[in-house]
C-alpha atoms as a PDB file:
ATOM      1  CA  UNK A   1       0.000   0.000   0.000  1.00  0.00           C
ATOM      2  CA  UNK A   2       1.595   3.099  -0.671  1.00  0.00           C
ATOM      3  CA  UNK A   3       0.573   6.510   1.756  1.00  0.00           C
ATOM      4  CA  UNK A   4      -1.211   8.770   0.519  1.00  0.00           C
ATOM      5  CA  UNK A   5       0.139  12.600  -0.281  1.00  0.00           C
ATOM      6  CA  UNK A   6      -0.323  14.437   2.075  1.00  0.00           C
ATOM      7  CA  UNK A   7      -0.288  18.163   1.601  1.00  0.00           C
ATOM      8  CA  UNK A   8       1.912  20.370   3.757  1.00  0.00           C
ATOM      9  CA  UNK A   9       1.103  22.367   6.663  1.00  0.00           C
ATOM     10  CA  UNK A  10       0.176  26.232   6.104  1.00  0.00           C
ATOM     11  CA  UNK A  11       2.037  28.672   8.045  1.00  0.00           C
ATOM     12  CA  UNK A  12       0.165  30.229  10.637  1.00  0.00           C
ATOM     13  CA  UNK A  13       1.539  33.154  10.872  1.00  0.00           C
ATOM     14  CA  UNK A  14       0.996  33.335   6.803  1.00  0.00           C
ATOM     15  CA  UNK A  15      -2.292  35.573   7.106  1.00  0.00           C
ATOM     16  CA  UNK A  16      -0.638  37.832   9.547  1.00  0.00           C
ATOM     17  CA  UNK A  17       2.179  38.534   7.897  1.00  0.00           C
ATOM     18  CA  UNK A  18       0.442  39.572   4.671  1.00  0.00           C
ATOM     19  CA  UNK A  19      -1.445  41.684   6.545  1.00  0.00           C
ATOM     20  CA  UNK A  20       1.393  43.444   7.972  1.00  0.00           C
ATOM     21  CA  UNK A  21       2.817  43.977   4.704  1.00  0.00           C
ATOM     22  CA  UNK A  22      -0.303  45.462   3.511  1.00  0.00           C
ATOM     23  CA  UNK A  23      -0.511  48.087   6.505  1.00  0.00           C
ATOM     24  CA  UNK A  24       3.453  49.148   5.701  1.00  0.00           C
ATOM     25  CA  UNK A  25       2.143  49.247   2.187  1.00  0.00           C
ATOM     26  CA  UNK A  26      -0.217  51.473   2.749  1.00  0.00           C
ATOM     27  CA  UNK A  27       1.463  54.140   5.636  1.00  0.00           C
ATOM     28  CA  UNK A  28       4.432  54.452   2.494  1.00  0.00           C
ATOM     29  CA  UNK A  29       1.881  54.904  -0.090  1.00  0.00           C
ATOM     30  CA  UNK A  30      -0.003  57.430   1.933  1.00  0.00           C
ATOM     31  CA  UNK A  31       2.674  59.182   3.610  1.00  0.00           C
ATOM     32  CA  UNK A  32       4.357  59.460  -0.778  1.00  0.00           C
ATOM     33  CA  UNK A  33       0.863  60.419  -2.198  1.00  0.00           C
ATOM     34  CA  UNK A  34      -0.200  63.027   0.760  1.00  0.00           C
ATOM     35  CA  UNK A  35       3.567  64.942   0.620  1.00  0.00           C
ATOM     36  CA  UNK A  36       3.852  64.776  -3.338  1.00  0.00           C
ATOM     37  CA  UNK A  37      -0.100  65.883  -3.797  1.00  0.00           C
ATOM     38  CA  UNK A  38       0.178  68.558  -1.379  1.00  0.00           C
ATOM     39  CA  UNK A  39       3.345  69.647  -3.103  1.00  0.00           C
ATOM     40  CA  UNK A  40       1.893  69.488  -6.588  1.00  0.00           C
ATOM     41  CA  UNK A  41      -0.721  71.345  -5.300  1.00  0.00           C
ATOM     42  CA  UNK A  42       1.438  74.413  -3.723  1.00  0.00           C
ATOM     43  CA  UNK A  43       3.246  74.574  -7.199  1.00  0.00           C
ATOM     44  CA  UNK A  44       0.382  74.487  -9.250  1.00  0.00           C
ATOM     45  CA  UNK A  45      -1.139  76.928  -7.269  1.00  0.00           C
ATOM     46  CA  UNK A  46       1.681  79.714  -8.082  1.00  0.00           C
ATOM     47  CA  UNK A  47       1.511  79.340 -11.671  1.00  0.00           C
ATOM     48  CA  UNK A  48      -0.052  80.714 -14.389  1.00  0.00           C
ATOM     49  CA  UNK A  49      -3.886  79.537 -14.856  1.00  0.00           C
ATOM     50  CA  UNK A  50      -5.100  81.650 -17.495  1.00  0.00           C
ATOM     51  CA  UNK A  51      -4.356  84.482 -19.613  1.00  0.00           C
ATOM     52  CA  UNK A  52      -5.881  87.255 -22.429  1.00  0.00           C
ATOM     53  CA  UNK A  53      -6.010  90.716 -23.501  1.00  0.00           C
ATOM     54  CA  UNK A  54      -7.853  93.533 -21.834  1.00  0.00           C
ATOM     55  CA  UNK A  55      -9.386  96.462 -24.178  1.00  0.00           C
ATOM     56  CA  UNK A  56      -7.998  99.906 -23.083  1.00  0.00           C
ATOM     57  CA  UNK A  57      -7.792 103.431 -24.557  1.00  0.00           C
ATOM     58  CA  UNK A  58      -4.856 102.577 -26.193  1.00  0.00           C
ATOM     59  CA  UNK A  59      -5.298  99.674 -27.750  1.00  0.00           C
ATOM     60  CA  UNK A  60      -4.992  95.990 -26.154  1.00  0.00           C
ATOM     61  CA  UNK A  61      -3.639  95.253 -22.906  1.00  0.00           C
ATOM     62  CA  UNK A  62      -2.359  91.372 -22.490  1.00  0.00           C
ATOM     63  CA  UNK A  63      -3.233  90.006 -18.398  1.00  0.00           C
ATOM     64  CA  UNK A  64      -2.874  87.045 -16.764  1.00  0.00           C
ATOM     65  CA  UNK A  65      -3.693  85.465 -13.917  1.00  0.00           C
ATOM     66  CA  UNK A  66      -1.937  83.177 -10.985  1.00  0.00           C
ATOM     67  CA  UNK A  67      -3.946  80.222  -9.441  1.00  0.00           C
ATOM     68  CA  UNK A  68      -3.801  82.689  -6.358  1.00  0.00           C
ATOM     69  CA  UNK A  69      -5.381  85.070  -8.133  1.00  0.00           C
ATOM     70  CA  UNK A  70      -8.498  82.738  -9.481  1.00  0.00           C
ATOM     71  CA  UNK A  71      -9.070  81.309  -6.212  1.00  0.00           C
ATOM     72  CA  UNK A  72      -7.352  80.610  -3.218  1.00  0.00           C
ATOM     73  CA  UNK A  73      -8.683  77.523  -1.633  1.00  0.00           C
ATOM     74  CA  UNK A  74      -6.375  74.932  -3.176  1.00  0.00           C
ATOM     75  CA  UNK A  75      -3.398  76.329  -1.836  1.00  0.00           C
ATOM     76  CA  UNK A  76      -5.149  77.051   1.538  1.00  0.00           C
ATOM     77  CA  UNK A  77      -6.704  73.169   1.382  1.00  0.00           C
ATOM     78  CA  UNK A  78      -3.298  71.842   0.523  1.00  0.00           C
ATOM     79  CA  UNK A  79      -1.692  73.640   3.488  1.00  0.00           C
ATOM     80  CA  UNK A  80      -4.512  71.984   5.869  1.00  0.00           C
ATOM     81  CA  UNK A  81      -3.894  68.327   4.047  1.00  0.00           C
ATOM     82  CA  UNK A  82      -0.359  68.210   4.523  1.00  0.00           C
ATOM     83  CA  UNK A  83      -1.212  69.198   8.740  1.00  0.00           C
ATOM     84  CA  UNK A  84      -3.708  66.357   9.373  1.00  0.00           C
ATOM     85  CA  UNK A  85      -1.548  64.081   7.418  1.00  0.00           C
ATOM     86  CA  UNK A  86       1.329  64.811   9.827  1.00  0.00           C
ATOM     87  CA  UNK A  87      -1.444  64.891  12.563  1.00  0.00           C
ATOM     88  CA  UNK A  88      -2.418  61.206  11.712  1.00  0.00           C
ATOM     89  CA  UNK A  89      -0.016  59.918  13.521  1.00  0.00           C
ATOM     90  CA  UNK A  90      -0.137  62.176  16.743  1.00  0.00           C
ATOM     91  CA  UNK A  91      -3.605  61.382  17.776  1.00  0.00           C
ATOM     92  CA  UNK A  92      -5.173  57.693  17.862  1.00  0.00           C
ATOM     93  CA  UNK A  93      -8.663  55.878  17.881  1.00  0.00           C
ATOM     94  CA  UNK A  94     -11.655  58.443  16.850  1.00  0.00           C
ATOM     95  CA  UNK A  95      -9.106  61.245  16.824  1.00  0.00           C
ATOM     96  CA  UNK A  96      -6.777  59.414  14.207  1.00  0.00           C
ATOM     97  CA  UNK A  97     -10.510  58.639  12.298  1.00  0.00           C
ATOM     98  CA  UNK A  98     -11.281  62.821  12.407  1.00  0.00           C
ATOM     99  CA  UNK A  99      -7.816  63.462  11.024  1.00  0.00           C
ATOM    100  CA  UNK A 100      -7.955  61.471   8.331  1.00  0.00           C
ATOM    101  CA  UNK A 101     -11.103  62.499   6.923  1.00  0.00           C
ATOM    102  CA  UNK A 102     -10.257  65.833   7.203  1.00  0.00           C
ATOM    103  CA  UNK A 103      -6.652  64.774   5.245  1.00  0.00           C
ATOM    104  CA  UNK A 104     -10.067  63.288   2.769  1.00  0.00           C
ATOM    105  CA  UNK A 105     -12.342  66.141   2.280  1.00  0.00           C
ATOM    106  CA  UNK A 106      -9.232  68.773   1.622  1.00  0.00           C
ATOM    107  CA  UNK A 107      -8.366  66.778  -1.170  1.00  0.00           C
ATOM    108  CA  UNK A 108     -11.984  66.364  -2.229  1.00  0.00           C
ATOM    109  CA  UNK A 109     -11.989  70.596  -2.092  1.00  0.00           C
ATOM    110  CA  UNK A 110      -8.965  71.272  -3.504  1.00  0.00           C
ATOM    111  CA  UNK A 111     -10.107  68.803  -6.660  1.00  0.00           C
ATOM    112  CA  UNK A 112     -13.311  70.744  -6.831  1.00  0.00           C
ATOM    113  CA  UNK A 113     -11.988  74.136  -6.503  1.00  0.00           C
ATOM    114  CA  UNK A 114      -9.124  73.161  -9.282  1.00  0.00           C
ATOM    115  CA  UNK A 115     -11.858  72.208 -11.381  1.00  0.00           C
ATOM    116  CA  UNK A 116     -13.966  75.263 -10.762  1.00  0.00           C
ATOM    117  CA  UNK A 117     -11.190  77.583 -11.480  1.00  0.00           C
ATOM    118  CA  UNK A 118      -9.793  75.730 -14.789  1.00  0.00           C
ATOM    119  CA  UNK A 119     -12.657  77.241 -16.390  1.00  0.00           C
ATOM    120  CA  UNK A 120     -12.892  81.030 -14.862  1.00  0.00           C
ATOM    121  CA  UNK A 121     -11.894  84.380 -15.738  1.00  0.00           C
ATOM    122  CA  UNK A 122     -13.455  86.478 -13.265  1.00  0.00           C
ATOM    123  CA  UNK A 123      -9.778  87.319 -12.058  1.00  0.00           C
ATOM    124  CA  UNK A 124      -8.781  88.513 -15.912  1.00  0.00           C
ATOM    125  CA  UNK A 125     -11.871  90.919 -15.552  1.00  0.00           C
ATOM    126  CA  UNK A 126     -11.135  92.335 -12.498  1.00  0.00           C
ATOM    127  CA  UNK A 127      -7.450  92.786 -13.389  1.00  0.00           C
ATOM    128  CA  UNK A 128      -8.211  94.584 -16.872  1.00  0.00           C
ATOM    129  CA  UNK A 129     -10.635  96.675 -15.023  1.00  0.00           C
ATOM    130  CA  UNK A 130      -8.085  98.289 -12.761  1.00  0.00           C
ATOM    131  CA  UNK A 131      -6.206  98.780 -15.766  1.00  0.00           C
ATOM    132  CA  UNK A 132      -8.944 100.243 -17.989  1.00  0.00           C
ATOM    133  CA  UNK A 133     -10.591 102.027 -15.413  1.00  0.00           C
ATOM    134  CA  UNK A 134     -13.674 100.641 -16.163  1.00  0.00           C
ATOM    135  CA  UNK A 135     -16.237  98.909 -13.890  1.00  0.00           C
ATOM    136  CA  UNK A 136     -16.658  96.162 -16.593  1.00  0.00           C
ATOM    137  CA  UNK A 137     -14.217  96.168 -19.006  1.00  0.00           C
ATOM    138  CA  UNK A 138     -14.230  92.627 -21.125  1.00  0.00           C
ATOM    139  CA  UNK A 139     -11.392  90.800 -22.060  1.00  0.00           C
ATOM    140  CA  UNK A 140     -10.332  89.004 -25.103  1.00  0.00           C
ATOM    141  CA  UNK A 141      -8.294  85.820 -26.082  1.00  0.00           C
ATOM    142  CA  UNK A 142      -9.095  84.353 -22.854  1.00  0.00           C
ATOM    143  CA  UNK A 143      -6.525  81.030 -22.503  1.00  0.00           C
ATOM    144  CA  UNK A 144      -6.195  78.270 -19.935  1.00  0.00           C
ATOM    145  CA  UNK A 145      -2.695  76.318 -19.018  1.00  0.00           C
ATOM    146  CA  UNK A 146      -2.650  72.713 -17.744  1.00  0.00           C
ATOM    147  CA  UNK A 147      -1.725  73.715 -14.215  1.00  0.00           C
ATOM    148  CA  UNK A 148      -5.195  73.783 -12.666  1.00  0.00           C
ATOM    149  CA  UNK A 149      -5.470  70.267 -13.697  1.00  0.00           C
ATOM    150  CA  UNK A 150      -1.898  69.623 -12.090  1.00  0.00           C
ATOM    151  CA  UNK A 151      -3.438  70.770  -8.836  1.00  0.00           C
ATOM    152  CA  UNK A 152      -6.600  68.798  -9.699  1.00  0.00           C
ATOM    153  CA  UNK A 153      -4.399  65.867  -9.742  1.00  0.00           C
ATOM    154  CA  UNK A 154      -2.388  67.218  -6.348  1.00  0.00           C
ATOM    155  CA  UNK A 155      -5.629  66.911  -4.645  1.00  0.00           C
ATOM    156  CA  UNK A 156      -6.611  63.281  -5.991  1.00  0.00           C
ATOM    157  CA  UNK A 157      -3.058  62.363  -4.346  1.00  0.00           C
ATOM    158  CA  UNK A 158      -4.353  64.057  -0.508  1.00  0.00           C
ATOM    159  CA  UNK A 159      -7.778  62.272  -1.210  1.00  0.00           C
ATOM    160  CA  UNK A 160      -6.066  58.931  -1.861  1.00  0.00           C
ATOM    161  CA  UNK A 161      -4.153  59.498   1.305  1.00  0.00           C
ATOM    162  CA  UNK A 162      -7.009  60.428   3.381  1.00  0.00           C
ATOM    163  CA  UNK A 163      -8.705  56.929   2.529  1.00  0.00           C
ATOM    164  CA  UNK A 164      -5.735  54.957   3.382  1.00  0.00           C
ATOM    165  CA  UNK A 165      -5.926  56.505   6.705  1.00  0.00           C
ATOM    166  CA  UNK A 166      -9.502  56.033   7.269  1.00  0.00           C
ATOM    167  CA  UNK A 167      -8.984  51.867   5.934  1.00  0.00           C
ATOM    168  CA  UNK A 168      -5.732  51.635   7.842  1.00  0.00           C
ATOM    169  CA  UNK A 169      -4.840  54.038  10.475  1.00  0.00           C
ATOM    170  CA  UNK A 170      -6.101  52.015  12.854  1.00  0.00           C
ATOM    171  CA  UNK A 171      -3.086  50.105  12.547  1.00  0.00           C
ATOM    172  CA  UNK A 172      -0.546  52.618  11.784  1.00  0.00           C
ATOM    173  CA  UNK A 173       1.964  53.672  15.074  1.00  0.00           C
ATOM    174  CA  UNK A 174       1.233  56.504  16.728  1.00  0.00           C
ATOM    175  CA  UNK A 175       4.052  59.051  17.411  1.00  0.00           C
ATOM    176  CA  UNK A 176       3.018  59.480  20.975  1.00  0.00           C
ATOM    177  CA  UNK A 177       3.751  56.133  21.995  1.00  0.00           C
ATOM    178  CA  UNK A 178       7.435  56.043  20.700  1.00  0.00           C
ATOM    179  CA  UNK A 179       8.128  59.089  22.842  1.00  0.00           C
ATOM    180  CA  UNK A 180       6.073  57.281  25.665  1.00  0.00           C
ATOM    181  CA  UNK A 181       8.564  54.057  25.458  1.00  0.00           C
ATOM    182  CA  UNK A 182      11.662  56.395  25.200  1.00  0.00           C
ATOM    183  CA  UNK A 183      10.693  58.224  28.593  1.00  0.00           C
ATOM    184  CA  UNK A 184       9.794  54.847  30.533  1.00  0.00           C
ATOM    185  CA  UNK A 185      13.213  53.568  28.918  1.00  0.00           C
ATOM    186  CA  UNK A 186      14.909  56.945  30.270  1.00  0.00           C
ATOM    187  CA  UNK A 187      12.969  56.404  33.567  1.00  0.00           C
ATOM    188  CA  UNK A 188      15.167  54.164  35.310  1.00  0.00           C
ATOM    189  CA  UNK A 189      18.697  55.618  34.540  1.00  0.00           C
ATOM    190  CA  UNK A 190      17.659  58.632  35.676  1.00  0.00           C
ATOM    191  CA  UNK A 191      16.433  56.987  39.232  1.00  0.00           C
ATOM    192  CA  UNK A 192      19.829  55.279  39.143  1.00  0.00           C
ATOM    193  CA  UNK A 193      21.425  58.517  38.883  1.00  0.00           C
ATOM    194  CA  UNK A 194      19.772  60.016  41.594  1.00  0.00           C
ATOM    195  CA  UNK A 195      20.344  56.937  43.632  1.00  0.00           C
ATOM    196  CA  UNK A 196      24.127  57.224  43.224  1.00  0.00           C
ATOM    197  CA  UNK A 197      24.117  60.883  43.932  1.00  0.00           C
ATOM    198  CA  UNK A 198      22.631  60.251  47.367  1.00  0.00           C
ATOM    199  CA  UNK A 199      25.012  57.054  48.045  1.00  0.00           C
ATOM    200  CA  UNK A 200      28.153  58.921  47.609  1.00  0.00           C
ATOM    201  CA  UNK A 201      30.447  59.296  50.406  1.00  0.00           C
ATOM    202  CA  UNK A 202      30.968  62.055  52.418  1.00  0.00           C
ATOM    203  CA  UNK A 203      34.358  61.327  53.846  1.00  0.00           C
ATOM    204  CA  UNK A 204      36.172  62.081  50.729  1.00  0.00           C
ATOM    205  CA  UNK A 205      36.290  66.107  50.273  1.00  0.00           C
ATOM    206  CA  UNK A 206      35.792  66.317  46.282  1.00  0.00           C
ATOM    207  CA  UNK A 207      32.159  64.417  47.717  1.00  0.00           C
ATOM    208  CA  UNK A 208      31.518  66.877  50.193  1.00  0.00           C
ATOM    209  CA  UNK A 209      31.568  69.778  47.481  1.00  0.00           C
ATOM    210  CA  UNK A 210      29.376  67.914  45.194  1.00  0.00           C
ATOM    211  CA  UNK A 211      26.984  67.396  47.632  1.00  0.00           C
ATOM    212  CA  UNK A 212      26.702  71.426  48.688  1.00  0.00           C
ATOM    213  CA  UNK A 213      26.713  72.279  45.113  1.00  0.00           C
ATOM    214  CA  UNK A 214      23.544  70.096  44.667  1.00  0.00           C
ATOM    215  CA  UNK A 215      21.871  71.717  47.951  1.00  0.00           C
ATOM    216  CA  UNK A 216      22.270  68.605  50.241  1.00  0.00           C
ATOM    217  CA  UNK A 217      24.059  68.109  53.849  1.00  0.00           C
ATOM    218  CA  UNK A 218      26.758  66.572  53.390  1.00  0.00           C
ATOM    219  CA  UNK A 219      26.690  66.101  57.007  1.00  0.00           C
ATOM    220  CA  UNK A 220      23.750  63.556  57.042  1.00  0.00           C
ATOM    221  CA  UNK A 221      24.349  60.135  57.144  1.00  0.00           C
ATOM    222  CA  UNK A 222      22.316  57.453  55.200  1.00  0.00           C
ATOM    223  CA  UNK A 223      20.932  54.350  56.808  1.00  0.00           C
ATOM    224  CA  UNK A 224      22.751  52.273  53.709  1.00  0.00           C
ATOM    225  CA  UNK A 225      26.029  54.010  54.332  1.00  0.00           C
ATOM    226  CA  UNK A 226      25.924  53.712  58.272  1.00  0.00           C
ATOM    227  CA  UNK A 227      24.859  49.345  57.500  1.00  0.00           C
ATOM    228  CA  UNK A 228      28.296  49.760  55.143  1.00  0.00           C
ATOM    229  CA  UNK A 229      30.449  51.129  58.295  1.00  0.00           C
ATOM    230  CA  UNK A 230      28.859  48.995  60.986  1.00  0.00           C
ATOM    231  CA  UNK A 231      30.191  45.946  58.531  1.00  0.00           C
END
């Protein structure tokens, strides 16, 4: 009779290790995507969105306009992603939840706003009225450049990052408790410190100066150093 195959036993730890992967996965991809989108953003929000030519007396006048100019919520939005995503990791539980929607909905506004403004020239109008002197002077040859789309783009990256940290935060460490460990860790050197400051001996002179610089008596005995002498 020959045995039959059997197959071999799955890992345990095979399911949880995956998973682990997939949380580093995503704190990289969301930590890349929130920096570069809020970045793209900023930039995009500096150049030029649109330009044209303004009537005047004498003649035609060409204007253009920043992203600034147009409207001024992508920049401000980017400015607030780029915050909560650094705040993601200060706060935990329903905080670490509030964060990262907020990291969400700024870039969910500054796509809208990019949108919005690909498309408007109320800036060009109010810039060739200051130089016509008119209350509504038109303008001409109105043109659009790629860059509110670059910012549209910026803000797809935030919103990407804001929904990895709403699916995984949960799992992502916390800032707080690194500096938590590093103080307990601290903790007991510090004790031991303080410990051998008290134990030192106060028949040697150098010890009796240390001990009135620190504001003790260097007169007072210890109940460990009198146990030491008795022996």
């Amino acid at each position: 009779m020959t045995a039959a195959a059997v197959p071999p036993p799955r890992a345990e730890h095979e399911p949880s290790a995956r998973a682990a992967r997939g949380r580093r996965s995503s704190l990289v991809v969301a930590l890349l995507a929130g920096a570069l989108g809020a970045a793209l953003v900023l930039l995009a929000a500096s150049r030029k969105w649109a330009e044209g030519t303004a009537s005047v007396a004498q003649g035609s006048l060409p204007q253009s306009a920043n992203g600034d100019d147009i409207t001024g919520l992508p920049g401000a939005l980017a400015v607030v992603g780029l915050a909560a995503l650094v705040a993601v990791f200060a706060v935990r539980r329903v905080g670490r939840a509030v964060v990262a929607a907020l990291l969400a909905l700024s870039g969910a506004g500054v796509v809208i706003s990019s949108a919005l403004g690909a498309s408007d020239k109320a800036a060009l109008e109010e810039k060739a009225s200051k130089v016509s002197g008119l209350t509504h002077s038109p303008i001409h040859d109105v043109a659009y450049t790629p860059w509110p789309w670059v910012a549209a783009a910026g803000g797809v990256l935030l919103l990407l990052a804001g929904v990895l940290a709403l699916g995984y935060g949960r799992h992502w460490p916390a800032m707080s408790g690194r500096y938590e460990r590093a103080a307990t860790a601290g903790a007991p050197a510090r004790s031991r410190t303080r410990r051998a400051a008290t134990t030192s001996d106060p028949d040697r002179p150098e010890e009796l100066w240390k001990a009135l610089d620190r504001g003790e008596d260097p007169t007072e005995t210890h109940p460990r150093q009198d146990a030491d002498r008795s022996a």
